[in-house]
N, C-alpha and C. Protein backbone atom coordinates (compact mmCIF):
# COMPACT_ATOMS: atom_id res chain seq x y z
N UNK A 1 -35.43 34.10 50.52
CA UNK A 1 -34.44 33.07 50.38
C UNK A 1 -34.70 32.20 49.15
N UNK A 2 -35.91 31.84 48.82
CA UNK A 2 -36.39 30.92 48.21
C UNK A 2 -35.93 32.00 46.54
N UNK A 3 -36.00 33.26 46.73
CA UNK A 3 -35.89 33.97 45.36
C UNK A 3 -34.57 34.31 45.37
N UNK A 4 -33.75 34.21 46.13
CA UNK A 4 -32.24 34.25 45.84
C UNK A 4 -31.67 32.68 45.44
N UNK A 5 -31.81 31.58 45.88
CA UNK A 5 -32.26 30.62 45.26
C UNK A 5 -32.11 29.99 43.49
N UNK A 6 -33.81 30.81 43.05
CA UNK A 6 -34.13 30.60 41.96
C UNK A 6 -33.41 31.68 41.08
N UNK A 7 -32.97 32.75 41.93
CA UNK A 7 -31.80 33.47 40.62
C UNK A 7 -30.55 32.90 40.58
N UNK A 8 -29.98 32.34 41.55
CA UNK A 8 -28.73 31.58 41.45
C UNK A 8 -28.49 30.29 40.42
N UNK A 9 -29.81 29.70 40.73
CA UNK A 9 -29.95 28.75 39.58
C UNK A 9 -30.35 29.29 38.16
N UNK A 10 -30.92 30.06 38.04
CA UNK A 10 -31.15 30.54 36.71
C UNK A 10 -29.53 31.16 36.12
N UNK A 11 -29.19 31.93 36.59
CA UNK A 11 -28.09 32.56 36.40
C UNK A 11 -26.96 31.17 35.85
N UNK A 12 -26.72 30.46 37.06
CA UNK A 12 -25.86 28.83 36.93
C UNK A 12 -26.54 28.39 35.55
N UNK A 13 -27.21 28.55 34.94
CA UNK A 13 -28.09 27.10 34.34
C UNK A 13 -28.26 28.38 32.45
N UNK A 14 -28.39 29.76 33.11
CA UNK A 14 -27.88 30.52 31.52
C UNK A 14 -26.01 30.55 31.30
N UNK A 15 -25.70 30.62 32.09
CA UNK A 15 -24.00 30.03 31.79
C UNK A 15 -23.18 28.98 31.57
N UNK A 16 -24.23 28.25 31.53
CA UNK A 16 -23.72 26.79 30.87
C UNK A 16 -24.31 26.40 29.40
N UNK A 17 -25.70 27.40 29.32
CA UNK A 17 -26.07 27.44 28.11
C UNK A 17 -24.96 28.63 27.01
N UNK A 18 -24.53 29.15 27.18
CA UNK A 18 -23.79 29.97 26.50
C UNK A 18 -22.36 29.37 25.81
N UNK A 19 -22.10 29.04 24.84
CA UNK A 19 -20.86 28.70 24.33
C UNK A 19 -19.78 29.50 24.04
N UNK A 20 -18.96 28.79 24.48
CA UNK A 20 -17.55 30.30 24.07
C UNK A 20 -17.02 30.03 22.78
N UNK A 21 -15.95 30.62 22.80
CA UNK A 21 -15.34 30.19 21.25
C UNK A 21 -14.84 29.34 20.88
N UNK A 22 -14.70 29.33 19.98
CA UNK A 22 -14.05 27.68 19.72
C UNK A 22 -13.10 27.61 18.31
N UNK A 23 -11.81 26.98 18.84
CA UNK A 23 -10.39 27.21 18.38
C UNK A 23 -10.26 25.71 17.31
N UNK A 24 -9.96 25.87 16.17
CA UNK A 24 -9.52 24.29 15.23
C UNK A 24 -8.51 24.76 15.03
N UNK A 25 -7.73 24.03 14.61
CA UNK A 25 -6.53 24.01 13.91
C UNK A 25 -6.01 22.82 12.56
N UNK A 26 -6.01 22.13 11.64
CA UNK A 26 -5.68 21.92 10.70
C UNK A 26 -4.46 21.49 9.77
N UNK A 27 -3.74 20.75 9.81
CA UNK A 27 -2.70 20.72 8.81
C UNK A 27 -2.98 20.25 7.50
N UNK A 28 -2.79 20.66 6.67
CA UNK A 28 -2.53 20.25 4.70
C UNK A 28 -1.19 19.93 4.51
N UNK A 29 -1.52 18.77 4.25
CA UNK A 29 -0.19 17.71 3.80
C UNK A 29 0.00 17.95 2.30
N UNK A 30 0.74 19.26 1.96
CA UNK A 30 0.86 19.81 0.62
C UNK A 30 2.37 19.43 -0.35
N UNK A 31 2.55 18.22 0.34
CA UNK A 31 3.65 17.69 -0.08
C UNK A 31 3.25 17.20 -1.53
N UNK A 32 4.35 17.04 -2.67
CA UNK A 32 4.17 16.44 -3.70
C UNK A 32 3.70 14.93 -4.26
N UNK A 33 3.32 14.61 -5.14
CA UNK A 33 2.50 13.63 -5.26
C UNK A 33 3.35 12.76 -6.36
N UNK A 34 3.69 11.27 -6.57
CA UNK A 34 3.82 10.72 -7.61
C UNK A 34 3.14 9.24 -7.89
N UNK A 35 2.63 8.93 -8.93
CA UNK A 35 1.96 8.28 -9.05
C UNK A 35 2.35 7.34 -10.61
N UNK A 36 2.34 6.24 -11.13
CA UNK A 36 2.38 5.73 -12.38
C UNK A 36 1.23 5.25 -13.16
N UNK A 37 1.51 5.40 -14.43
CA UNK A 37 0.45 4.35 -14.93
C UNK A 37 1.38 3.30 -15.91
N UNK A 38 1.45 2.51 -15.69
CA UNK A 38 2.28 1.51 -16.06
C UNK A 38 1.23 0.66 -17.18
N UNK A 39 1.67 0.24 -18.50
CA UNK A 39 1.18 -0.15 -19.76
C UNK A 39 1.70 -1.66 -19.93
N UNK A 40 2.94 -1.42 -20.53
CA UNK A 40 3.72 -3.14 -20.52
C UNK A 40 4.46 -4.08 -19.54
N UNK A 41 3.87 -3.22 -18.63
CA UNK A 41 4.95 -4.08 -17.16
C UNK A 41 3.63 -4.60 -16.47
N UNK A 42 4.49 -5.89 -16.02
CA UNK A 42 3.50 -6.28 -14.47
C UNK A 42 4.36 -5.28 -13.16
N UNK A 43 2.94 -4.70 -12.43
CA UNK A 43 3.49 -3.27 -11.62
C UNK A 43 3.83 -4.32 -10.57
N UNK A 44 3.32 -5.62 -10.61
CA UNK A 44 3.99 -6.42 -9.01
C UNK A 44 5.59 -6.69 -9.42
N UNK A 45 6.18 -7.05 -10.12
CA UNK A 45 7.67 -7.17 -10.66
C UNK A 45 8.08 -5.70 -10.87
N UNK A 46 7.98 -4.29 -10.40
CA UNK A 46 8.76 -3.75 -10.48
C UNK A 46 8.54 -2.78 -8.79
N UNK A 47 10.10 -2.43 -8.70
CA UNK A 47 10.21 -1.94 -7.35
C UNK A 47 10.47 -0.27 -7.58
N UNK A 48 10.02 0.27 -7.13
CA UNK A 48 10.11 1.83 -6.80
C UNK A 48 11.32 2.46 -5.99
N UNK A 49 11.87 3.14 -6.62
CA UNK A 49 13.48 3.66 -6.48
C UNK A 49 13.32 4.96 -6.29
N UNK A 50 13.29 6.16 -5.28
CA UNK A 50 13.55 7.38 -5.09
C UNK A 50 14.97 7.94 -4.28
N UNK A 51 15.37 8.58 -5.25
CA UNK A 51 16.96 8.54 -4.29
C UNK A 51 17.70 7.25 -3.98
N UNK A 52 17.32 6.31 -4.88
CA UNK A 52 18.20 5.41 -4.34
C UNK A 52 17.45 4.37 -2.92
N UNK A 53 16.43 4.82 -2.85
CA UNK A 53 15.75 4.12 -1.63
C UNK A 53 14.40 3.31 -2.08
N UNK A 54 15.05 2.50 -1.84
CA UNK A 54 13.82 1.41 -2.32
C UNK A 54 12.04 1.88 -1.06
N UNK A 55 11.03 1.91 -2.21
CA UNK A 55 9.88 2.12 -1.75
C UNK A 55 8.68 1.04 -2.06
N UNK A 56 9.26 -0.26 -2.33
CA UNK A 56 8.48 -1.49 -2.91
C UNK A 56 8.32 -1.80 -3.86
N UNK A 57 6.80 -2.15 -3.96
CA UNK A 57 6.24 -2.90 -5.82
C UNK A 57 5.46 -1.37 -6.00
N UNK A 58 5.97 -1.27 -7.10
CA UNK A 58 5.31 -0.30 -8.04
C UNK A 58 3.92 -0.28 -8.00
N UNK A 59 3.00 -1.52 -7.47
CA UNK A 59 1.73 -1.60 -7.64
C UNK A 59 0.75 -0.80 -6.59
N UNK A 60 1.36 -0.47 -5.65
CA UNK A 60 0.74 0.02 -4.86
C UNK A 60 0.75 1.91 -5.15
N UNK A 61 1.55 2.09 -6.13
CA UNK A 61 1.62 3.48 -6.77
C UNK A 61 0.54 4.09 -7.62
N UNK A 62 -0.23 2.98 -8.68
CA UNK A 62 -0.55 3.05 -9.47
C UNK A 62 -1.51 3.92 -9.92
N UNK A 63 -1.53 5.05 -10.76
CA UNK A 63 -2.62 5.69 -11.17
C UNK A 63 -4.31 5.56 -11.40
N UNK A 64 -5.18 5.75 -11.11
CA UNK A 64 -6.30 5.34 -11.70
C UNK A 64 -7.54 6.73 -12.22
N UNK A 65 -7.37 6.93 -12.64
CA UNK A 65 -8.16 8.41 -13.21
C UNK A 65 -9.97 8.19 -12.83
N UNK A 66 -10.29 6.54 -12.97
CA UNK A 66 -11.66 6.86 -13.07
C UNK A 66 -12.24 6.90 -11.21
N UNK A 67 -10.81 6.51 -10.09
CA UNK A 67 -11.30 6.55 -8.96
C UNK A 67 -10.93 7.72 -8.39
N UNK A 68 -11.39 7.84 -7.05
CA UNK A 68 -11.21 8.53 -6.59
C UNK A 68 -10.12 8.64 -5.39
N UNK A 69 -9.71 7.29 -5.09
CA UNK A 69 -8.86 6.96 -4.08
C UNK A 69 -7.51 7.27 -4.23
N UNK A 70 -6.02 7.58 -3.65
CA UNK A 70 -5.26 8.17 -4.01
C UNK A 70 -4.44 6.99 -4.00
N UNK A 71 -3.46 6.76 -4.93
CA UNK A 71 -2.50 5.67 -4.71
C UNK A 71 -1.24 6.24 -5.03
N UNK A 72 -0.77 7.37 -4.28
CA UNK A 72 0.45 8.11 -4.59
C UNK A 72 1.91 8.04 -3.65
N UNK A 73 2.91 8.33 -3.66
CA UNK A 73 3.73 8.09 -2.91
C UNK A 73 4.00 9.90 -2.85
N UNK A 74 3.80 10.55 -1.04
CA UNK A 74 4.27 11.99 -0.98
C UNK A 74 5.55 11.66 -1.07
N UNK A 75 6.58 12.51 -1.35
CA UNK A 75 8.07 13.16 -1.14
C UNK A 75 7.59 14.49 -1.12
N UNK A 76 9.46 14.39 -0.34
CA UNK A 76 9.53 16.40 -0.45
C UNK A 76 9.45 17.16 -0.99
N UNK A 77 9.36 18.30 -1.21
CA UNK A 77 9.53 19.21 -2.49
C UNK A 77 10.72 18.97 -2.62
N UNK A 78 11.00 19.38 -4.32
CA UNK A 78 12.73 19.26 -4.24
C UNK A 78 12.88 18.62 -5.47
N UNK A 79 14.18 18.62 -6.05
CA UNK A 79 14.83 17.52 -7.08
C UNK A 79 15.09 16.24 -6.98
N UNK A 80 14.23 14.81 -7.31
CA UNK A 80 14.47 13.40 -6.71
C UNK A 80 14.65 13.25 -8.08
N UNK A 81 15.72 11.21 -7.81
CA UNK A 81 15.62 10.94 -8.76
C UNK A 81 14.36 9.58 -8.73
N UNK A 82 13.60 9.34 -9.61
CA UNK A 82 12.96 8.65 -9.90
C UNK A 82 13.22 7.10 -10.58
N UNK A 83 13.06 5.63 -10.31
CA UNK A 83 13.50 4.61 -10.97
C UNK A 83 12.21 3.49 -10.58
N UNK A 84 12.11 3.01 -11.45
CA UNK A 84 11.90 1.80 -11.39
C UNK A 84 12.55 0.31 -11.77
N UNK A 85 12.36 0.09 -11.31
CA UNK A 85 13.50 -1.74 -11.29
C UNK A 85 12.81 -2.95 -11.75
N UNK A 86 13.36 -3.48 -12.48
CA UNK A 86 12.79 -5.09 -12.40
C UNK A 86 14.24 -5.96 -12.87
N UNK A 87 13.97 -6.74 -11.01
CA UNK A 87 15.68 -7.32 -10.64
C UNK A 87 16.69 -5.86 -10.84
N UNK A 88 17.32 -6.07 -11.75
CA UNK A 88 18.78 -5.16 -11.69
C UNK A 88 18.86 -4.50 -12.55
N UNK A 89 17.56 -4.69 -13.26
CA UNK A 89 17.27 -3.85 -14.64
C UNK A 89 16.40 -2.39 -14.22
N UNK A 90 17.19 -1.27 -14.81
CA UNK A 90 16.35 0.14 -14.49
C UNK A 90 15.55 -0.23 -15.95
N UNK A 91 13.88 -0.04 -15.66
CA UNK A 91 13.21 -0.07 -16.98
C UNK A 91 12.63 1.98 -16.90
N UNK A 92 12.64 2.53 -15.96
CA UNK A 92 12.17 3.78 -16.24
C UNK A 92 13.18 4.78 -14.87
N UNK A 93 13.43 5.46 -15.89
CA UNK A 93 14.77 6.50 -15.16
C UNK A 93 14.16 8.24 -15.05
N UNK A 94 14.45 8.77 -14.56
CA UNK A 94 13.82 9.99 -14.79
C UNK A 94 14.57 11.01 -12.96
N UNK A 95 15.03 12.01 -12.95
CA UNK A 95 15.35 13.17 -12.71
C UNK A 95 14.56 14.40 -12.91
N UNK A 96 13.40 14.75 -11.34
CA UNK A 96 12.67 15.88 -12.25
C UNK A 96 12.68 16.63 -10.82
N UNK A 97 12.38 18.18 -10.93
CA UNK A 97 11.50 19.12 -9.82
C UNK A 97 10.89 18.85 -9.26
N UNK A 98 10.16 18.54 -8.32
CA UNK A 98 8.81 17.90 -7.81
C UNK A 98 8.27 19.62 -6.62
N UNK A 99 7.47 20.07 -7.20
CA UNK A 99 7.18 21.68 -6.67
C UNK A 99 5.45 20.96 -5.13
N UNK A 100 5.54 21.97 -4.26
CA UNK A 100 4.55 21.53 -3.40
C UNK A 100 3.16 21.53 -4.15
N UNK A 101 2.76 20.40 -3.52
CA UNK A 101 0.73 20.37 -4.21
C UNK A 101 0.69 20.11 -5.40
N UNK A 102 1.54 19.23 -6.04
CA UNK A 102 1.88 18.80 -7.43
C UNK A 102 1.52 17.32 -7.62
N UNK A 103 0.66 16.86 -8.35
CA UNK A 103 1.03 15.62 -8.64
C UNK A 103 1.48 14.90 -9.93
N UNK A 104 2.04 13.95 -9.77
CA UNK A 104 3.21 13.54 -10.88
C UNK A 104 3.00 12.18 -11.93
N UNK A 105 2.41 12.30 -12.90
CA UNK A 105 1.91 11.37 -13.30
C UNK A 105 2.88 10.39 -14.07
N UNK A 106 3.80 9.32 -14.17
CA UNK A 106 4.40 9.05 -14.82
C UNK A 106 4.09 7.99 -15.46
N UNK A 107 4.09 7.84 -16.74
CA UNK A 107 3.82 7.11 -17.97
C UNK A 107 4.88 5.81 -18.23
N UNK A 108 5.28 5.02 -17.88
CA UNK A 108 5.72 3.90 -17.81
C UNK A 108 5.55 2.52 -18.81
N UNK A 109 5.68 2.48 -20.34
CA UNK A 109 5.84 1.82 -21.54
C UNK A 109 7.29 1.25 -22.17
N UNK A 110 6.94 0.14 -22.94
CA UNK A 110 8.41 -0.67 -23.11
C UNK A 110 8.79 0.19 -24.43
């Protein structure tokens, strides 16, 4: 008894040591990227225009090459139009492709 027992527990106690497989799964947010680097503007006075849909102050867009942190706005893949505003004034206009896993650097000077 005592050895039927100690195989039951051994047996119990190697099947809990054994791992099964093990399943991840993953999504990549391979949506397009746009980003500015703005020269003669204050980026807090200008508002971000895609399609016609306001997306804020430009400042929170802003490019920075020497970091590493991303300050981009995703959209869809697809043809957008691009604007920036200050008040009622378009200071940067642009109409482009925007292809998946792309990012979009736009150059923004008076």
């Amino acid at each position: 008894m005592k050895t039927l027992i100690a195989i039951c527990m051994a047996v119990l106690l190697l099947g809990c040591a054994v791992k099964g497989p093990v399943n991840s799964a993953s999504t990549v947010d391979d949506r397009p990227r746009i980003s500015f680097d703005i020269k003669s503007y204050n980026p807090e006075d200008l508002e971000l225009f895609v399609d016609n849909v306001s997306y804020g102050s430009a400042k929170g867009y802003l490019f920075h090459s020497d970091s590493s942190a991303e300050a981009a706005l995703r959209i869809l893949a697809g043809k957008h139009k691009i604007e920036l505003r200050m008040g009622r004034e378009i200071v940067f206009a642009k109409t482009d492709y925007f292809a998946e896993g792309m990012l979009k650097v736009f150059k923004v000077s008076r």
